[in-house]
C-alpha atoms as a PDB file:
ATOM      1  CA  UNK A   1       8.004 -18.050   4.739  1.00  0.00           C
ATOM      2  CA  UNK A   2       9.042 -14.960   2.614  1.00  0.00           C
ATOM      3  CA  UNK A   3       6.264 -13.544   0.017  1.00  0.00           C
ATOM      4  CA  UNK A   4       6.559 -11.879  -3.409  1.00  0.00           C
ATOM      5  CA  UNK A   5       3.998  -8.952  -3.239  1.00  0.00           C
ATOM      6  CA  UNK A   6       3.328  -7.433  -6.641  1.00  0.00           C
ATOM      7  CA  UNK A   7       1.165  -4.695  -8.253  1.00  0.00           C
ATOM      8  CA  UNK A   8      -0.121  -5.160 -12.075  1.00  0.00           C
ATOM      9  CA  UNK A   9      -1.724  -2.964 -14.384  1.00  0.00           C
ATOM     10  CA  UNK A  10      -4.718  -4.662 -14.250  1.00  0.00           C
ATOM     11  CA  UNK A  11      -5.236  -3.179 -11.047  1.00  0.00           C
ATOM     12  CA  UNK A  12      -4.562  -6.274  -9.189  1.00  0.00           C
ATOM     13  CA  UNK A  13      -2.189  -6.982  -5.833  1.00  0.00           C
ATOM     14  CA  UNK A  14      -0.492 -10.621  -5.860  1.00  0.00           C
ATOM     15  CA  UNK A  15       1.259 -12.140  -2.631  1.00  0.00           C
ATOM     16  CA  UNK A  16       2.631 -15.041  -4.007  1.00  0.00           C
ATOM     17  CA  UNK A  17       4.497 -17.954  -2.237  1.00  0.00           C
ATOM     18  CA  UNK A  18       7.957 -18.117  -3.569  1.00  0.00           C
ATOM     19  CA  UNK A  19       7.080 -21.062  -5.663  1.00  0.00           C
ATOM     20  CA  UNK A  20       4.752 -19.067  -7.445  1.00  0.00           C
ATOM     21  CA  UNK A  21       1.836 -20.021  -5.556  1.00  0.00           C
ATOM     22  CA  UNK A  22      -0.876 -17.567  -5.594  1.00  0.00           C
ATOM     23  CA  UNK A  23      -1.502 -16.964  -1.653  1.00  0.00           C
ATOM     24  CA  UNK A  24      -3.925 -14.032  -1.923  1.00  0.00           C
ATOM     25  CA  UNK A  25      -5.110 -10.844  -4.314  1.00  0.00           C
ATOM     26  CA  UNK A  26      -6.749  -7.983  -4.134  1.00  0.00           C
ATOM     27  CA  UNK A  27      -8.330  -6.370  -7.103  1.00  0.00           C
ATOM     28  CA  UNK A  28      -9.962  -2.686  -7.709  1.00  0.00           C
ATOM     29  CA  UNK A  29     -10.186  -0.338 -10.905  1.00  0.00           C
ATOM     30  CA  UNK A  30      -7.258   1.549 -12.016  1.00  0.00           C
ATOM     31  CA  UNK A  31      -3.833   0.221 -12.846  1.00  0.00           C
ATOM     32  CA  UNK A  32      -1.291   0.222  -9.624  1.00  0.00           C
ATOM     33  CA  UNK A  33       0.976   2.707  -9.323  1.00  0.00           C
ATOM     34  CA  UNK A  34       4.885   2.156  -8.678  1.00  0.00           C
ATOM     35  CA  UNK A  35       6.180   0.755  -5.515  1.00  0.00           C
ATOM     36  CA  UNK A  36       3.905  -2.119  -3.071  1.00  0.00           C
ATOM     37  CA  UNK A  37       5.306  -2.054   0.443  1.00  0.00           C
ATOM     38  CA  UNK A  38       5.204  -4.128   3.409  1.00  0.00           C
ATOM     39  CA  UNK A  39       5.115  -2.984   7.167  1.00  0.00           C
ATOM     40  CA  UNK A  40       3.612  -3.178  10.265  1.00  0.00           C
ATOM     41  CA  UNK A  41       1.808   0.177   9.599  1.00  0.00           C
ATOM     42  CA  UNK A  42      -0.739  -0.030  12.411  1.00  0.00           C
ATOM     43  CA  UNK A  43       1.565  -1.652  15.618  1.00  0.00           C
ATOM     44  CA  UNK A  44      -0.369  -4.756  15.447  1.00  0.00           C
ATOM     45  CA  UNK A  45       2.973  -7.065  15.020  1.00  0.00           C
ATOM     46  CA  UNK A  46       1.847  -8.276  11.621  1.00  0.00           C
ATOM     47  CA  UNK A  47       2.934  -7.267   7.895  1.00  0.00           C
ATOM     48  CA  UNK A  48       0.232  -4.925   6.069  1.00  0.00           C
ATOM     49  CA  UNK A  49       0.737  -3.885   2.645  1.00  0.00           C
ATOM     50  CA  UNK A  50       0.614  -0.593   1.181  1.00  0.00           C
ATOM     51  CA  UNK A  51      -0.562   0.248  -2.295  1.00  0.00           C
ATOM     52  CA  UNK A  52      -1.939   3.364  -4.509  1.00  0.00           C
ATOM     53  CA  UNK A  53      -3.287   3.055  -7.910  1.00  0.00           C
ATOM     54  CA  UNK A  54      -3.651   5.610 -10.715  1.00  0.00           C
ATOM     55  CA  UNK A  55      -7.063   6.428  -9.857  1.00  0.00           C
ATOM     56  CA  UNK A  56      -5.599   8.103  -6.703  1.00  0.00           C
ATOM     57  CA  UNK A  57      -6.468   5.680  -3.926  1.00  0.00           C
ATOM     58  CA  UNK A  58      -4.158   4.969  -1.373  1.00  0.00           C
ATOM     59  CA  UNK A  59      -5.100   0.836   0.178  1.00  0.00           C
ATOM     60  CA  UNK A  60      -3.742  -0.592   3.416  1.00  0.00           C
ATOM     61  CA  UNK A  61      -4.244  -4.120   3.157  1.00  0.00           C
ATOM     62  CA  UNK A  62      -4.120  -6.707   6.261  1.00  0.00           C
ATOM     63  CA  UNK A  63      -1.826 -10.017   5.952  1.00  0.00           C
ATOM     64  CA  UNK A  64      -4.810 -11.534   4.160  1.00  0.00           C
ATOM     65  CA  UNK A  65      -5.064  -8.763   1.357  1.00  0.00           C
ATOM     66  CA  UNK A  66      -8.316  -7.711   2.930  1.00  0.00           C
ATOM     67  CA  UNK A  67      -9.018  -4.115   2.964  1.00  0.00           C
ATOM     68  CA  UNK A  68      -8.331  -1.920   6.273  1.00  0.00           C
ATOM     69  CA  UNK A  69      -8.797   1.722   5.001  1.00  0.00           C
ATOM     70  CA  UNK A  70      -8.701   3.286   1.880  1.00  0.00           C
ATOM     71  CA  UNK A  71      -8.387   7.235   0.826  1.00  0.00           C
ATOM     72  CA  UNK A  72      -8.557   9.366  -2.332  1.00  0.00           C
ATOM     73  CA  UNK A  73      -6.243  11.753  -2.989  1.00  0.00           C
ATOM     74  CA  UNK A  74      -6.507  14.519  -5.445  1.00  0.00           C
ATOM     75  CA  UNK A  75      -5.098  13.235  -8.207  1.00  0.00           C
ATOM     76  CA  UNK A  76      -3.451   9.826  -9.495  1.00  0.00           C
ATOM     77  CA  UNK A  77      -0.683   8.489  -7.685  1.00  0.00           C
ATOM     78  CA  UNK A  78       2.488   8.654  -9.248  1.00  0.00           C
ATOM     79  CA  UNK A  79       5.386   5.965  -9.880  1.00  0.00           C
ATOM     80  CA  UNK A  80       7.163   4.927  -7.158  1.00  0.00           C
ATOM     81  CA  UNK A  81       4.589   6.732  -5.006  1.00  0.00           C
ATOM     82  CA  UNK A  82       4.951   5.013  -1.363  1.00  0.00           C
ATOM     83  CA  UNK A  83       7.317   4.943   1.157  1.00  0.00           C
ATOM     84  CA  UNK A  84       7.349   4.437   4.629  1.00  0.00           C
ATOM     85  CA  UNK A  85       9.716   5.681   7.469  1.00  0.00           C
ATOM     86  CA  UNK A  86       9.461   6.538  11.381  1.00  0.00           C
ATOM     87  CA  UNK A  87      10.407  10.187  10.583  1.00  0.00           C
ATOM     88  CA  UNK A  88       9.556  11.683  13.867  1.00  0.00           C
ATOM     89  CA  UNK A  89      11.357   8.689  15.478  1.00  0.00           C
ATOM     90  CA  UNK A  90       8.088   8.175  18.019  1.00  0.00           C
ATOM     91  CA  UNK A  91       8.302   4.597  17.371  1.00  0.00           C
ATOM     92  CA  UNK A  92       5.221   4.471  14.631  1.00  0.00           C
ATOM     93  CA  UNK A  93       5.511   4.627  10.417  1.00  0.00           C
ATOM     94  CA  UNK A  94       4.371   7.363   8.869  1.00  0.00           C
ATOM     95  CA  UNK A  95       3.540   6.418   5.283  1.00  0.00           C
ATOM     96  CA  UNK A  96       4.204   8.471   2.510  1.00  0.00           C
ATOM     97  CA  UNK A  97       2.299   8.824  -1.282  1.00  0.00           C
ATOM     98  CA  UNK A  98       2.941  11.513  -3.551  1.00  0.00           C
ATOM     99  CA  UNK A  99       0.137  12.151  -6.148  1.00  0.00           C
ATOM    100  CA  UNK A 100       0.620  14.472  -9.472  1.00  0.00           C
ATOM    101  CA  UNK A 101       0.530  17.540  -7.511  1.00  0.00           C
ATOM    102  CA  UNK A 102       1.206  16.858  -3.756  1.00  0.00           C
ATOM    103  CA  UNK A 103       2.985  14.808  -1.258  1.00  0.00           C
ATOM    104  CA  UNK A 104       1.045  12.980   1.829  1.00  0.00           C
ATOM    105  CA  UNK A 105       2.245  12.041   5.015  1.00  0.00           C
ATOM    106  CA  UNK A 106       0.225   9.187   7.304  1.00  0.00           C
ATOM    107  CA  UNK A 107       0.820   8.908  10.679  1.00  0.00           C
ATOM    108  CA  UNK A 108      -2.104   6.766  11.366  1.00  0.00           C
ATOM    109  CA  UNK A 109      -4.864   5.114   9.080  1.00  0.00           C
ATOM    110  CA  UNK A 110      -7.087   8.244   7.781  1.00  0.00           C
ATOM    111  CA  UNK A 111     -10.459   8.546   8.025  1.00  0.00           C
ATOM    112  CA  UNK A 112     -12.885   6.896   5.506  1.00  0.00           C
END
């Protein structure tokens, strides 16, 4: 089945069913920040979810919408802030978030 992920400014992540069915959210302070992107991010063979909001956290969220890591950055994340691409070509996503002032590069889930 194909889902519709979306961010609001509410601070709010919606995977909805494409009948509009809500399927699962995820909710924390600080309105979400540009793009919402779907991967597998960790080489477990399922679909996570990246998001940032403007209070400058970066989420990975499991197929669920629960939670696997979270980090601050300094400063909010900007529109259109994540993207994700094997750019070493070693087989695993690096995920990329720019903030206000810098530009981050994940190769594996940070530390908490």
């Amino acid at each position: 089945m194909k889902e519709i992920i979306v961010g609001a400014l509410d601070g709010t992540v919606l995977c909805l069913a494409p009948t509009g069915r809500i399927l699962w959210q995820f909710h924390r302070r600080g309105s979400i920040s540009g793009s919402v992107i779907a991967g597998d991010f960790d080489g477990d063979r399922l679909l996570e979810v990246v998001v940032g909001n403007h209070n400058g956290f970066v989420y990975l969220l499991g197929p669920r919408g629960v939670p696997e890591w979270e980090h601050w950055l300094s400063g909010r994340v900007g529109y259109m802030g994540v993207a994700a691409e094997d750019l070493d070509r070693d087989g695993l996503v690096e995920v990329l978030v720019n903030s206000d002032d810098h530009l981050y590069s994940f190769s594996r889930p940070p530390d908490r």
